[in-house]
N, C-alpha and C. Protein backbone atom coordinates (compact mmCIF):
# COMPACT_ATOMS: atom_id res chain seq x y z
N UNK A 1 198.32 -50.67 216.91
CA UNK A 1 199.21 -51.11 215.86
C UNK A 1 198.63 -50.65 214.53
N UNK A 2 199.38 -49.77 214.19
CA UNK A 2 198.98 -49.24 212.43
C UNK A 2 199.46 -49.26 211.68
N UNK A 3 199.36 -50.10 210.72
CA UNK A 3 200.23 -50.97 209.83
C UNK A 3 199.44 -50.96 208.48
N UNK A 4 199.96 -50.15 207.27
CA UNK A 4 200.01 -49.43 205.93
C UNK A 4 200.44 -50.90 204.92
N UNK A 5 199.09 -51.31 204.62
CA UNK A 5 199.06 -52.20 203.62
C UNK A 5 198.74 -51.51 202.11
N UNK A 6 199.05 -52.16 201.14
CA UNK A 6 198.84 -52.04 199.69
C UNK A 6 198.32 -52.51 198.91
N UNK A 7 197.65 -52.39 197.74
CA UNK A 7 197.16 -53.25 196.87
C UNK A 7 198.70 -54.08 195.92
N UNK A 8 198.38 -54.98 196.20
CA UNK A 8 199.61 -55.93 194.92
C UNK A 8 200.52 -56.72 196.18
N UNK A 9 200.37 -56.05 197.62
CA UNK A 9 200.47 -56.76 198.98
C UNK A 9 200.42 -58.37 198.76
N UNK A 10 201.70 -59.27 198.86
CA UNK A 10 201.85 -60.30 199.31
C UNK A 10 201.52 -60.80 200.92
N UNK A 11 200.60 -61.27 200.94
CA UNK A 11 200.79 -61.81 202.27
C UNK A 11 200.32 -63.43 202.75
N UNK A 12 201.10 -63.95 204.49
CA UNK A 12 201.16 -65.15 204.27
C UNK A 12 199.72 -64.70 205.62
N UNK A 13 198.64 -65.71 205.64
CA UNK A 13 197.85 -66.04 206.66
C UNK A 13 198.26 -67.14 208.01
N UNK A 14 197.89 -67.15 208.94
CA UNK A 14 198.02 -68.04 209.97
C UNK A 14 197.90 -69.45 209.39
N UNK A 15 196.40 -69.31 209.12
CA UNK A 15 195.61 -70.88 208.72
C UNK A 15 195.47 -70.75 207.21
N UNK A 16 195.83 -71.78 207.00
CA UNK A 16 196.01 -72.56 205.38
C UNK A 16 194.59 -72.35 204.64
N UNK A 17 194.15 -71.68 203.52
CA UNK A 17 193.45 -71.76 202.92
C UNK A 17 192.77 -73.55 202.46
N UNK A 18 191.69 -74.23 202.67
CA UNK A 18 191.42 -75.21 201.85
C UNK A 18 192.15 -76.26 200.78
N UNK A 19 192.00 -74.93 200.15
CA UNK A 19 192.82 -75.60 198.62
C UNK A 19 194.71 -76.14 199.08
N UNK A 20 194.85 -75.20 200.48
CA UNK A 20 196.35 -75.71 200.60
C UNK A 20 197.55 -74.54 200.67
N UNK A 21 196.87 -73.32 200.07
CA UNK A 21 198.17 -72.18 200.10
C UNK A 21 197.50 -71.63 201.31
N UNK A 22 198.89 -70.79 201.57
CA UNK A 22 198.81 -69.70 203.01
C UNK A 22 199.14 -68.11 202.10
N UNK A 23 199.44 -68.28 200.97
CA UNK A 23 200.02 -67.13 200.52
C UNK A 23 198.68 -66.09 199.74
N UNK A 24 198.39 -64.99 200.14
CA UNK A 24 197.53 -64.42 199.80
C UNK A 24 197.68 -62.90 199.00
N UNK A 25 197.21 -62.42 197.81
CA UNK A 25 197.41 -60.91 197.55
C UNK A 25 196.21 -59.81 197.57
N UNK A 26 196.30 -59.22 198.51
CA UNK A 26 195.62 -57.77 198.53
C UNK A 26 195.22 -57.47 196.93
N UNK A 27 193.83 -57.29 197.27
CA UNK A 27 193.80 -56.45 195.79
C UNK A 27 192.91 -55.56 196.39
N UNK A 28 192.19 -54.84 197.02
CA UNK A 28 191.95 -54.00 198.07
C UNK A 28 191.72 -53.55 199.08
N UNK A 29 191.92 -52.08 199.71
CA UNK A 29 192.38 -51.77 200.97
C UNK A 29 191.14 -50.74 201.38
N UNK A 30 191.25 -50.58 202.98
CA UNK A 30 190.00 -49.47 203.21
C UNK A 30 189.52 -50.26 204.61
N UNK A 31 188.56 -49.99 204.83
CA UNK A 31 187.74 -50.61 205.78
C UNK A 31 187.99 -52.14 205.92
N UNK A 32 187.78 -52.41 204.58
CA UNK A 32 188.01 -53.79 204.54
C UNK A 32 188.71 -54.26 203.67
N UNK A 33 189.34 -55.57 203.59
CA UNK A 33 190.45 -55.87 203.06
C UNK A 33 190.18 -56.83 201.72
N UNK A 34 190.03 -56.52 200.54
CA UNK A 34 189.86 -58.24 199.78
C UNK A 34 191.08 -58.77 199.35
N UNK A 35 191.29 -59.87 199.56
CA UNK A 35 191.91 -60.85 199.40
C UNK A 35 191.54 -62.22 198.48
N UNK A 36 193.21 -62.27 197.37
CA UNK A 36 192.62 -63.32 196.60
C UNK A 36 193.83 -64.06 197.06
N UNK A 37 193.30 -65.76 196.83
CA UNK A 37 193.91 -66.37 196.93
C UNK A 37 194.79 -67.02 196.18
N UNK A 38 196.32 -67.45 196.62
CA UNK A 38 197.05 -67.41 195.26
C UNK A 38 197.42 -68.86 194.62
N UNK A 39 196.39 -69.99 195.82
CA UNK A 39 196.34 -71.24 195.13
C UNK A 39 195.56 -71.70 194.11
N UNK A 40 193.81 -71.15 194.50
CA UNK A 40 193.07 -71.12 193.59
C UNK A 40 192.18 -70.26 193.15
N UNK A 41 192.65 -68.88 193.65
CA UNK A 41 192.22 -68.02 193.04
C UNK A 41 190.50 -67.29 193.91
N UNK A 42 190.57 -68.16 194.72
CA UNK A 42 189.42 -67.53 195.95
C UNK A 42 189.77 -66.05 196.60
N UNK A 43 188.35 -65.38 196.61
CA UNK A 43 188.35 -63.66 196.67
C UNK A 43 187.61 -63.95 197.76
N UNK A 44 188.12 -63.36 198.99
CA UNK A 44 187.23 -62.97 200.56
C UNK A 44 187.33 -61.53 200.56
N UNK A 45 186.93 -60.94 201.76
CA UNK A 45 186.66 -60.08 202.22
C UNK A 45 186.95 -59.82 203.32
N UNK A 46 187.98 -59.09 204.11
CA UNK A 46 187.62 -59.58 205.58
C UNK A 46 187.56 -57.85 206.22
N UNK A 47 187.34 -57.50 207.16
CA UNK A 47 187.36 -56.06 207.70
C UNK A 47 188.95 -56.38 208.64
N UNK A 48 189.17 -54.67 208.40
CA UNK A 48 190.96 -54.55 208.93
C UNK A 48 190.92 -55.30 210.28
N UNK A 49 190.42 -55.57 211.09
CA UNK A 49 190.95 -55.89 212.66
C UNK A 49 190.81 -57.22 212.36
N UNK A 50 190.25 -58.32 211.71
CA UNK A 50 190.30 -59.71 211.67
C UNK A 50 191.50 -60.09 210.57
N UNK A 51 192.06 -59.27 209.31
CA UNK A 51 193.02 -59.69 209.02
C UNK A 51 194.30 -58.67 209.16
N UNK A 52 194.27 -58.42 210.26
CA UNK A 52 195.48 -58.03 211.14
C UNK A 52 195.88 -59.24 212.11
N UNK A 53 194.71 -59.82 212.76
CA UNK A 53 194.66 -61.06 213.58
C UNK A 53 195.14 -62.08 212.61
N UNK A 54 194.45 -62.20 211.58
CA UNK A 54 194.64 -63.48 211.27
C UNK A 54 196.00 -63.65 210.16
N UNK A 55 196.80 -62.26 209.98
CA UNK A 55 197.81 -62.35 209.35
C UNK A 55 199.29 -62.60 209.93
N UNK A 56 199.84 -63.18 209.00
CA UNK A 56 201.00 -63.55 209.71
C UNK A 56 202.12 -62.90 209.42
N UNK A 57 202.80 -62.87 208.02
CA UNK A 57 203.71 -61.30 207.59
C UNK A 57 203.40 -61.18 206.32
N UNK A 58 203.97 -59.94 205.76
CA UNK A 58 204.20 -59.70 204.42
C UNK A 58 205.27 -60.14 203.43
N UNK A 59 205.11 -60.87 202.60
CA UNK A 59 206.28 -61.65 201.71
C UNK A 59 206.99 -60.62 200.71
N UNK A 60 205.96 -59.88 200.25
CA UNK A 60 206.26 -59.08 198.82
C UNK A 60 205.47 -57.62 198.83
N UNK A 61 206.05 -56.28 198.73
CA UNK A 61 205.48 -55.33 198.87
C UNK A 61 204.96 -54.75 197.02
N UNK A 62 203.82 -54.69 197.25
CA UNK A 62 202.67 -54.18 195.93
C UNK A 62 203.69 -53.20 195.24
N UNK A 63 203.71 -52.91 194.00
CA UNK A 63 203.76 -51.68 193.56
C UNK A 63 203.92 -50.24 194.29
């Protein structure tokens, strides 16, 4: 499955962030993915095959 993500990428996760949102935006792509969060603003990291797993769809396509 090869699936062409973006930076500015809306996306929703499986499991609920902490703070309470599921809604997450790409701010970069590559090997690995960072992700900020759009409740409180938390920046992860994850590598492509765990947030392919752990994503659920895309809400809003980047720029």
């Amino acid at each position: 499955m090869t699936e062409n993500f973006s930076c500015g990428d809306i996306v929703v996760m499986k499991k609920k962030h902490p703070c309470g949102s599921d809604k997450w935006k790409i701010i970069r792509t590559g090997a690995d993915i960072k992700l900020k969060c759009l409740g409180c603003g938390h920046i992860v990291m994850l590598d492509y095959t765990a947030f392919i797993k752990r994503m659920k769809k895309v809400l809003t396509n980047g720029s």
